[in-house]
Protein backbone atom coordinates (compact mmCIF):
# COMPACT_ATOMS: atom_id res chain seq x y z
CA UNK A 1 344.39 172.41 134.95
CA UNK A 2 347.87 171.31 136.92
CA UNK A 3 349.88 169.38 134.51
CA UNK A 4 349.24 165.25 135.05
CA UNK A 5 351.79 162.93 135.95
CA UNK A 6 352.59 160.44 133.62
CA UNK A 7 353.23 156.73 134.18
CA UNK A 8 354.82 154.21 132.53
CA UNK A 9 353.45 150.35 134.15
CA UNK A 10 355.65 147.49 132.63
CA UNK A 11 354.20 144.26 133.67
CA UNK A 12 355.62 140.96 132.50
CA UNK A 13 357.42 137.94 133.24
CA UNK A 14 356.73 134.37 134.33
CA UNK A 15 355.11 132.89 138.03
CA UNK A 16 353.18 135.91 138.71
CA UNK A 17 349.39 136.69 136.88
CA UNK A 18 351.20 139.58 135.20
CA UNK A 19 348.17 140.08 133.03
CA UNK A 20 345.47 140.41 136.00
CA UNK A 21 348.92 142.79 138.50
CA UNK A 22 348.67 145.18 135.22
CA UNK A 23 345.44 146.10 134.70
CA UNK A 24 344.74 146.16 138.13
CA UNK A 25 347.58 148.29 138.88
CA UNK A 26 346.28 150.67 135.77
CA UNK A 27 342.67 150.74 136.63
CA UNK A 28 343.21 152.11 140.41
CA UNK A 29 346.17 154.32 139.14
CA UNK A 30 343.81 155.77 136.04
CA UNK A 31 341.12 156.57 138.60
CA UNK A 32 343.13 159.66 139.59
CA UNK A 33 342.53 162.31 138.10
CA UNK A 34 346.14 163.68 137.63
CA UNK A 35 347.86 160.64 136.68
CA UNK A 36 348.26 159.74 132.43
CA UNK A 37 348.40 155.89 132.73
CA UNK A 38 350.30 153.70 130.26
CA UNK A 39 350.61 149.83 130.14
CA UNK A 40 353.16 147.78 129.05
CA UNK A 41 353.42 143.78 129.13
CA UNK A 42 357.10 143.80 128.12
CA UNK A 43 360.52 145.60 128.01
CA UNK A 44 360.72 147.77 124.75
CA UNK A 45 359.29 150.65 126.23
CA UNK A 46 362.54 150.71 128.40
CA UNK A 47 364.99 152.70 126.25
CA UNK A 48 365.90 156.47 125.89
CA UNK A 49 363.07 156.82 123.18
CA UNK A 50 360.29 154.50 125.39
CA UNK A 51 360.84 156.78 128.59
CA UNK A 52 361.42 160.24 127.40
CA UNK A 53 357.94 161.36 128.06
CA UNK A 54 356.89 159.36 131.33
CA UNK A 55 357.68 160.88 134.86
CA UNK A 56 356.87 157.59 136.88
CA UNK A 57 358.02 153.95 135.65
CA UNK A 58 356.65 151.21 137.64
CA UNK A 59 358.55 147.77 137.67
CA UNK A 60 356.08 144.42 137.84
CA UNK A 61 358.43 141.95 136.15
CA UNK A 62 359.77 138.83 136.59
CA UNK A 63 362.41 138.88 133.62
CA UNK A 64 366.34 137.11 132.97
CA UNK A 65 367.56 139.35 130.99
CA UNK A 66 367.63 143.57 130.88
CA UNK A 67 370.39 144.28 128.04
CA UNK A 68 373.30 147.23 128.66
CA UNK A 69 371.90 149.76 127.08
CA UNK A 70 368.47 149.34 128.50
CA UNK A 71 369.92 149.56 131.84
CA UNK A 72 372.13 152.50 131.28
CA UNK A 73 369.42 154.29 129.48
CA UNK A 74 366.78 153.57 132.80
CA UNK A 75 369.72 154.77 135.06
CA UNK A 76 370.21 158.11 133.13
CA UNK A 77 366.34 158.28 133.04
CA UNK A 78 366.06 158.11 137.09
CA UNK A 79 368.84 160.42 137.49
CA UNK A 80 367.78 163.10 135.79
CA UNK A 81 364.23 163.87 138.30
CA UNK A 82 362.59 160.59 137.39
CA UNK A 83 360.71 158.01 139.43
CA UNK A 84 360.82 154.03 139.41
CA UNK A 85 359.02 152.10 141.40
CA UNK A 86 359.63 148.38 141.93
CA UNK A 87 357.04 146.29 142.91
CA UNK A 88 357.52 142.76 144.89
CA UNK A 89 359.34 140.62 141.76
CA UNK A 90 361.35 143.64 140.52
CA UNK A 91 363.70 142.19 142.92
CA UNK A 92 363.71 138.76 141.52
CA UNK A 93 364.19 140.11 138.16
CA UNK A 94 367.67 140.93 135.84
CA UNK A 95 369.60 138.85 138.95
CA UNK A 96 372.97 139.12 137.35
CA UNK A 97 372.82 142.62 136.34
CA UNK A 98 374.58 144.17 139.14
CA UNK A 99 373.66 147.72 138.11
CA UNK A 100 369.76 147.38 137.91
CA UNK A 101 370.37 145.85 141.36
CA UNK A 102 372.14 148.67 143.14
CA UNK A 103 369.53 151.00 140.96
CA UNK A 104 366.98 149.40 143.12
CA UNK A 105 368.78 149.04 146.07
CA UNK A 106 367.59 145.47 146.63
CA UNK A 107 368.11 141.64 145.42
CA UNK A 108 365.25 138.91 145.96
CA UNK A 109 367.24 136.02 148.03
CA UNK A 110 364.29 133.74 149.17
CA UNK A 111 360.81 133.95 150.55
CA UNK A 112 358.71 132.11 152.80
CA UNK A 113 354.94 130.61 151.94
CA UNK A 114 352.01 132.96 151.43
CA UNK A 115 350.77 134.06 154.72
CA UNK A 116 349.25 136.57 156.76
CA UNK A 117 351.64 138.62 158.34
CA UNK A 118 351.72 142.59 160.02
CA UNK A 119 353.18 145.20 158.23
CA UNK A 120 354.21 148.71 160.28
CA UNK A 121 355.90 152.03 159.77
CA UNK A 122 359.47 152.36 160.94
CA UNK A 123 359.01 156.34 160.74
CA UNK A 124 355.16 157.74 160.93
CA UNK A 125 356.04 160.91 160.56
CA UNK A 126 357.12 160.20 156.64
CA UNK A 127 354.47 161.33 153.66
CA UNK A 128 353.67 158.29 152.30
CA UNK A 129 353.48 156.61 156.02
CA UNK A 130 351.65 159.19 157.78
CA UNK A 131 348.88 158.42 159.68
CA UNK A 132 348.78 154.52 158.11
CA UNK A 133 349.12 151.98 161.48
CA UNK A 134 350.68 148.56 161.21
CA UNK A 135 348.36 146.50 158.74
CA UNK A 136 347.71 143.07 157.94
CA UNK A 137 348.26 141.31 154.81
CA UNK A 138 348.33 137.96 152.88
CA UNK A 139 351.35 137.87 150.56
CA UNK A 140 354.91 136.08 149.71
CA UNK A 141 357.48 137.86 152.80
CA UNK A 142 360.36 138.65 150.46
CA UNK A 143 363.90 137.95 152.16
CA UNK A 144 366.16 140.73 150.51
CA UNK A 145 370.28 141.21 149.92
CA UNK A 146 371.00 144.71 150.32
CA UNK A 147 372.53 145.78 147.37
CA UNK A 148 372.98 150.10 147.20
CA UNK A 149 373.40 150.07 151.25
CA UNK A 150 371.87 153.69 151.55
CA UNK A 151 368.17 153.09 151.23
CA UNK A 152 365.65 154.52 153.79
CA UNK A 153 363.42 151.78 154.79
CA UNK A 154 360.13 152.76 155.65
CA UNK A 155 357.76 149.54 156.24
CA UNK A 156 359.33 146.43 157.77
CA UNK A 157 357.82 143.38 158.34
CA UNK A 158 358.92 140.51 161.09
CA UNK A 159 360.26 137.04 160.54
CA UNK A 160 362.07 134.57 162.30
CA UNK A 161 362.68 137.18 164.91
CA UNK A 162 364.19 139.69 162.72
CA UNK A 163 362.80 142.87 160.74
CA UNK A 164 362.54 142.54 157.07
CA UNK A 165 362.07 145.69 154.74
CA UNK A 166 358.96 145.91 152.82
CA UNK A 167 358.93 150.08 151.68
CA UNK A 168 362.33 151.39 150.77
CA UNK A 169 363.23 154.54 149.21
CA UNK A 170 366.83 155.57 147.79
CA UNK A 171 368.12 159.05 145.68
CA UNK A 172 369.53 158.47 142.45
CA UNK A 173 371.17 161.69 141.61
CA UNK A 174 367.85 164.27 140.88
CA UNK A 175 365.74 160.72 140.52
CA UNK A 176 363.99 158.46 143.30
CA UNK A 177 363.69 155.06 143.58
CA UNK A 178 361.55 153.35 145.65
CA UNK A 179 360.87 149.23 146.08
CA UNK A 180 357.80 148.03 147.52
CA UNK A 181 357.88 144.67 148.20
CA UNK A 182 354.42 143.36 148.36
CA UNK A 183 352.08 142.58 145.40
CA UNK A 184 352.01 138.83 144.82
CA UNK A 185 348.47 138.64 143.75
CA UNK A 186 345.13 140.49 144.08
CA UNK A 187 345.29 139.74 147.65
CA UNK A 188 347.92 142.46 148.52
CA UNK A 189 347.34 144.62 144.77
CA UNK A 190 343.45 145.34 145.33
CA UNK A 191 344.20 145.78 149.31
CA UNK A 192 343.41 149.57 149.68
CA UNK A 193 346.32 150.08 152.26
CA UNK A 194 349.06 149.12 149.39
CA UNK A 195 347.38 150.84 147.09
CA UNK A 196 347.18 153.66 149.36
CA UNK A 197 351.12 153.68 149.64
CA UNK A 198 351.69 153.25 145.90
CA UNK A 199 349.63 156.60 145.20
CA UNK A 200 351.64 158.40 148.02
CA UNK A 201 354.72 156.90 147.11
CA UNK A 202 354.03 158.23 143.55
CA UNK A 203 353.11 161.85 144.26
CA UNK A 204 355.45 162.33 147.25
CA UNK A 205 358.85 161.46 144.74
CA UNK A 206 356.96 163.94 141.72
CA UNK A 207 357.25 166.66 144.98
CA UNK A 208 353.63 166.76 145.25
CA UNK A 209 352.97 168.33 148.70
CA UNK A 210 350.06 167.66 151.46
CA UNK A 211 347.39 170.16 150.84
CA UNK A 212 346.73 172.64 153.92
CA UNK A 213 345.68 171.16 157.22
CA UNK A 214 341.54 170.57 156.69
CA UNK A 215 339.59 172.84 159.25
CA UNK A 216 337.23 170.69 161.34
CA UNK A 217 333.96 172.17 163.43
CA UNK A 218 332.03 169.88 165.51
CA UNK A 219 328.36 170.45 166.34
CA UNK A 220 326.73 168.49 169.67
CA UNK A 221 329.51 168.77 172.28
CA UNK A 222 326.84 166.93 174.88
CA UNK A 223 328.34 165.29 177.79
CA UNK A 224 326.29 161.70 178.12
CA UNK A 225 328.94 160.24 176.38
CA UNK A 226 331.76 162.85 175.68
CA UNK A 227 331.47 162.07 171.96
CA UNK A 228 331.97 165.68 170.44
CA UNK A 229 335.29 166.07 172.88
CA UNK A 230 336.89 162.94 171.77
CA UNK A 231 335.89 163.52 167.72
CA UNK A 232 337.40 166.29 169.30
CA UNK A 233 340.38 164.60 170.31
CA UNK A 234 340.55 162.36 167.10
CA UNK A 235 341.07 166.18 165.14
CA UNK A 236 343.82 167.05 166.99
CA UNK A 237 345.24 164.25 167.00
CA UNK A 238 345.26 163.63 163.34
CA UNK A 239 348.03 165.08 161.09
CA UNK A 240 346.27 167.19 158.42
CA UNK A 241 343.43 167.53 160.47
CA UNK A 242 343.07 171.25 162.52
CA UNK A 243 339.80 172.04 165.38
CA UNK A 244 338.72 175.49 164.79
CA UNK A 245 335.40 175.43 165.90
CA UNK A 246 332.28 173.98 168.13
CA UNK A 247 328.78 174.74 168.46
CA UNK A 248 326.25 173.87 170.99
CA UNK A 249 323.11 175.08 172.34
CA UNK A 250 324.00 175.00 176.56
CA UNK A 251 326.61 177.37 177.17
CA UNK A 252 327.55 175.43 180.08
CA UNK A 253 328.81 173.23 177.36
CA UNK A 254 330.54 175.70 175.31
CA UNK A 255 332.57 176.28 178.19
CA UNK A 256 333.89 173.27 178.63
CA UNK A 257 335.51 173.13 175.05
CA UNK A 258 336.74 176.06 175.31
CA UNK A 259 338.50 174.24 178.18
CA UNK A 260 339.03 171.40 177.02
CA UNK A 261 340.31 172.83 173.71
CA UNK A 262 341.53 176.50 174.16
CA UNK A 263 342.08 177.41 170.93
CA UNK A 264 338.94 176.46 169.28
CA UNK A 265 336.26 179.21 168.73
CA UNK A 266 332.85 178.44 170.31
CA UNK A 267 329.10 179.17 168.82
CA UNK A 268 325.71 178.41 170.25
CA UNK A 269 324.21 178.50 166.58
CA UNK A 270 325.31 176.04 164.25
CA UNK A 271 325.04 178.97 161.68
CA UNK A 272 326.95 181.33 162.92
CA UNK A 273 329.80 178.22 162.81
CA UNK A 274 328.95 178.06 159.14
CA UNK A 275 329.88 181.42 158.74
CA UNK A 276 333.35 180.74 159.16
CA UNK A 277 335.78 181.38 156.23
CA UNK A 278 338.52 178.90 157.70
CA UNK A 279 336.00 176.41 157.83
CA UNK A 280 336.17 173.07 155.54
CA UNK A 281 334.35 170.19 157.80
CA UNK A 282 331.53 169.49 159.63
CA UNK A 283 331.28 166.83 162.24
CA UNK A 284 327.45 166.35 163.56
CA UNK A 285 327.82 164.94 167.05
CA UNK A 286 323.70 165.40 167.14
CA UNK A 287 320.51 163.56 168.18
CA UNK A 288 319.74 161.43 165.01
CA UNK A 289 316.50 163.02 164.21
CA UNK A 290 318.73 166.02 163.37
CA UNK A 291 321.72 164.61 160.81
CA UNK A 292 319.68 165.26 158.33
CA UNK A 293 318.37 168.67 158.38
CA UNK A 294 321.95 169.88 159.96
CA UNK A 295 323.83 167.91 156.95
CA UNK A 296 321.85 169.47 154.03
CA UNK A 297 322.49 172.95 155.63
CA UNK A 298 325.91 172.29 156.40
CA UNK A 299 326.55 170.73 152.58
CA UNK A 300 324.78 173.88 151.04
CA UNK A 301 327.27 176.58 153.08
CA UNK A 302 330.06 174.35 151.02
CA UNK A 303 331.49 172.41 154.13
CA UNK A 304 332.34 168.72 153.86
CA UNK A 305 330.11 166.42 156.51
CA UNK A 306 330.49 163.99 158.88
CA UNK A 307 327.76 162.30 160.98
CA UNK A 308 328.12 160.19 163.76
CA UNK A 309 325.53 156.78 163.42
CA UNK A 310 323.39 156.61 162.40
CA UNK A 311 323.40 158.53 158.74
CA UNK A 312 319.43 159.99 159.36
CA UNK A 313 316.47 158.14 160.03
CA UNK A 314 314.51 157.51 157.16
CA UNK A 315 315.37 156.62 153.16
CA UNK A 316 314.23 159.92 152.01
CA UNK A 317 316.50 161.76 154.57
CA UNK A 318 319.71 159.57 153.13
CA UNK A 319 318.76 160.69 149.66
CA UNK A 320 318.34 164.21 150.28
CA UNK A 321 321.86 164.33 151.77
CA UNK A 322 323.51 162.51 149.18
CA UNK A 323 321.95 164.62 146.57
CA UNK A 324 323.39 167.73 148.54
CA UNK A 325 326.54 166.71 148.46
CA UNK A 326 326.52 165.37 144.79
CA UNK A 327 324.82 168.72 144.00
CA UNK A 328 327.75 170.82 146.09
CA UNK A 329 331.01 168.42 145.48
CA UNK A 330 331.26 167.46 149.26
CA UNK A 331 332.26 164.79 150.80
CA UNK A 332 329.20 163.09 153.00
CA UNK A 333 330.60 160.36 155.19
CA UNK A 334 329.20 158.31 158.29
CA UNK A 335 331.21 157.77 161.69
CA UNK A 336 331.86 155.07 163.04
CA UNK A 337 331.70 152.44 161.26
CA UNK A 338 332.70 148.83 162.32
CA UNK A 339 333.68 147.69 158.68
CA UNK A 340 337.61 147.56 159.61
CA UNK A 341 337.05 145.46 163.28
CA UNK A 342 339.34 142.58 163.30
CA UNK A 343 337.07 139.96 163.60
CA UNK A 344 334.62 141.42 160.70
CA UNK A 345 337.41 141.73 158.17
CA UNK A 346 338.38 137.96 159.51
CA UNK A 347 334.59 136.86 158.58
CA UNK A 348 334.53 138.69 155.43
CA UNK A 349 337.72 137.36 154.03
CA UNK A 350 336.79 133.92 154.77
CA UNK A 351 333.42 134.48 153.09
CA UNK A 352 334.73 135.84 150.22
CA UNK A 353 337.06 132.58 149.63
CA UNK A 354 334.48 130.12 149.36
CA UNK A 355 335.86 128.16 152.42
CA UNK A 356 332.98 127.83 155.02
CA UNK A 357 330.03 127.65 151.24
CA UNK A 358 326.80 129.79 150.43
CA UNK A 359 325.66 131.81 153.74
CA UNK A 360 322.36 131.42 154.47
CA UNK A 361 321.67 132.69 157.84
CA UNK A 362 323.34 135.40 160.31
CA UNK A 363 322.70 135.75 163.54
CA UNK A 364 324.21 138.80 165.72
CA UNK A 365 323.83 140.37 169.13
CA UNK A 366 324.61 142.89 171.40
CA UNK A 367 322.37 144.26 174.64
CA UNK A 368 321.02 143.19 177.38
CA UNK A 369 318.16 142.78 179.73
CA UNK A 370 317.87 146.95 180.41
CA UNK A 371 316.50 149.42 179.87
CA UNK A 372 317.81 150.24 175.87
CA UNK A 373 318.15 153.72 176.84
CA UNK A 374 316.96 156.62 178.15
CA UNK A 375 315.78 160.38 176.97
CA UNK A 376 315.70 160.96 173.69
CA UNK A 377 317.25 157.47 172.90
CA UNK A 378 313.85 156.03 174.30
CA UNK A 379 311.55 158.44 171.89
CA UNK A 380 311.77 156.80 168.31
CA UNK A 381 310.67 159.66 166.72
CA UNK A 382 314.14 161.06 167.35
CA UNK A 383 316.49 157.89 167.83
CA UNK A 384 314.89 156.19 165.06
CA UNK A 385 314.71 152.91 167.54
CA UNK A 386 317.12 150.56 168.56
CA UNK A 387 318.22 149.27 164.97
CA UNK A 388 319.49 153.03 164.11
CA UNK A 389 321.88 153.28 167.05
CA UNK A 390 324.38 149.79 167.97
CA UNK A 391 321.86 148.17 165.22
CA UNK A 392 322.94 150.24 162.47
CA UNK A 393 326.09 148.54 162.69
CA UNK A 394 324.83 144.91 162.59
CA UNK A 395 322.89 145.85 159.61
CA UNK A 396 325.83 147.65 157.93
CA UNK A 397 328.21 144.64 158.22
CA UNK A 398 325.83 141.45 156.92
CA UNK A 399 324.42 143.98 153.79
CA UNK A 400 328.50 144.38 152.76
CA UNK A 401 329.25 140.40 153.80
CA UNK A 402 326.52 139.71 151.08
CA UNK A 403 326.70 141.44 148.45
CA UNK A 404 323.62 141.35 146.71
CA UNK A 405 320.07 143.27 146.66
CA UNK A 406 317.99 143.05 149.85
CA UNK A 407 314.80 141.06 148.47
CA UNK A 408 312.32 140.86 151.64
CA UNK A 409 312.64 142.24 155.23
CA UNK A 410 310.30 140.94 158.06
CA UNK A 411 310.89 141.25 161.44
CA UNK A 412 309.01 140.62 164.95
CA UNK A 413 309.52 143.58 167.69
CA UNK A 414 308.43 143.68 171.24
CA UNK A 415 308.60 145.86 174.37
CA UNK A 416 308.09 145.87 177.82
């Protein structure tokens, strides 16, 4: 088993909930299976002694006073290979200790109100900002003194027509330091984006590298709607992501991949694809009737699986896929999903707060007054029916606004 990287969270002061920011920080950190979590709610651990054993110290403190020794000791610490991390306050802490400052690379000057604001990558090529677009949040907007003058900044934020720096990273001797400057409350702490950076932040200054580039097949490259060219597309134009294969009954179709995509091998049996050693992931781009049957089979050769929407048809379907991949270790996932449109995560936030009271009714729409499909959409027995295809989406979004057991279902249907 590799060797787990251990972390040191100090998390104390006054202003901020330092109690929840710990064990928040501590319970998404310890959920990773190669991290050795530790938590702290004040300075003593900060010494020669307290940090000889931790690779990673992360800073959420709001304190006067860091004495001379304390601060030489964390400088030698960093220097020699280590890691700190300072998170939002660590910048309003120690703010006559010049050294911690320039350690940092950063002194809090001011900030405006809590608001929503957009956060984006100055350099997406970067580990820990790859493939992350700009992203909203709700936090305080710190307004920083540059202190060290030779930190990278990697996430800026705008305001009052300028760029402020948000991610930051600086080399202390063998060390790295690295100041992120969001975190205010659970807001920005539990939002999976920061807490996305804070793991890569983590393992990318412990020299952790990106595994291998995951090898993607896609199954159903039908032309009504293009969708197994642009998943496709999506593949090659993810980093990490590689297309090495595509399967599909009309060779007609086949041919146009290999067009499209020159590279790619091409099957007209999905098992045959599976046969591929440099295989890792399955995308089914097939009639829903079929997600099913094709996952299972697709879970069992040891490839991960994605479906397009809808998931299967029935319960009993769902469950036999998600016991294949429990049973196998795969990943079994569902694209699209709408659960990150603007407007829905708008909703949902409100919702959440209390603001607009209980919800007792929902009403959504999409259509018209055609024809809801044609060929196999039009045969239930392999679409499922309307709810399965745009519906599945309405459905997914008001079961995760309201988050509670579904307790009767009744519906009226026609057709004509």
């Amino acid at each position: 088993m590799p060797k787990k990287t251990r972390i040191l969270i100090v998390s104390t002061g006054r202003i901020h909930d330092f109690a929840m920011a710990g064990h928040l920080i501590e319970e998404r950190l310890a959920s990773e299976v190669d991290f050795d979590v530790t938590l702290s709610f004040d300075l003593e651990p900060i010494s020669e002694a307290g940090l000889r054993r931790f690779d990673v110290l992360i800073l959420y403190v709001q304190e006067e006073r860091l004495s001379k020794n304390q601060t030489s000791d964390l400088v030698t610490w960093v220097s020699k290979g280590k890691t700190l991390i300072g998170l939002h306050c660590a910048t309003a802490s120690f703010l006559d200790n010049p050294e911690y400052g320039r350690l940092l690379g950063w002194r809090f000057s001011n900030h405006g109100p809590i608001h929503r604001f957009e956060v984006a990558p100055t350099e997406t090529d970067h580990p820990i900002t790859r493939r992350i677009p700009p992203f909203k949040v709700e936090d305080e907007l710190y307004l920083l003194e540059d202190l060290a003058g030779d930190s990278e900044i990697l996430l800026t934020a705008r305001w009052q027509g300028g760029k402020q720096p948000i991610l930051t990273f600086r080399q202390e001797g063998k060390g790295k330091v690295v100041y992120f400057a969001l975190g205010h409350d659970a807001r920005s702490l539990g939002d999976p984006t920061f807490q996305k950076i804070l793991l890569r932040s983590i393992r990318w200054t412990r020299g952790v590298k990106e595994s291998d580039p995951i090898r993607c097949g896609v199954i159903g490259y039908g032309g009504a709607y293009n969708m197994g060219r642009e998943h496709g597309r999506l593949i090659e134009a993810t980093r990490g992501l590689e297309l090495v294969g595509v399967c599909d009954l009309d060779s007609t179709r086949l041919a146009l991949a290999k067009e499209d995509f020159p590279s790619v091998a091409v099957f007209p049996s999905y098992r045959r694809l599976l046969q591929m050693d440099e295989l890792d992931l399955v995308v089914l781009v097939t009639p829903h009737n079929t997600h099913a049957a094709l996952a299972v089979q697709c879970l069992n050769a040891g490839k991960h699986v994605i479906t397009e929407k809808p998931m299967c048809i029935t319960v009993t379907e769902a469950k036999k896929m998600v016991g294949a991949a429990k049973r196998k270790k795969r990943m079994l996932s569902v694209f699209h999903n709408r659960r990150w449109d603007g407007d829905y995560t708008t909703l949902k936030r409100i919702a959440a707060s209390g603001a607009i009271g209980e919800i007792f009714q929902i009403e959504v729409f999409s259509g018209g007054y055609e024809h809801p499909g044609w060929w196999w959409r039009s045969d239930k027995k392999i679409s499922g029916g309307c709810l399965h295809d745009w519906g599945a989406h309405f459905i997914d979004w008001f079961l995760d606004l309201i988050p509670s057991p579904v307790i009767d279902v009744a519906g009226h249907f026609h057709k004509r």
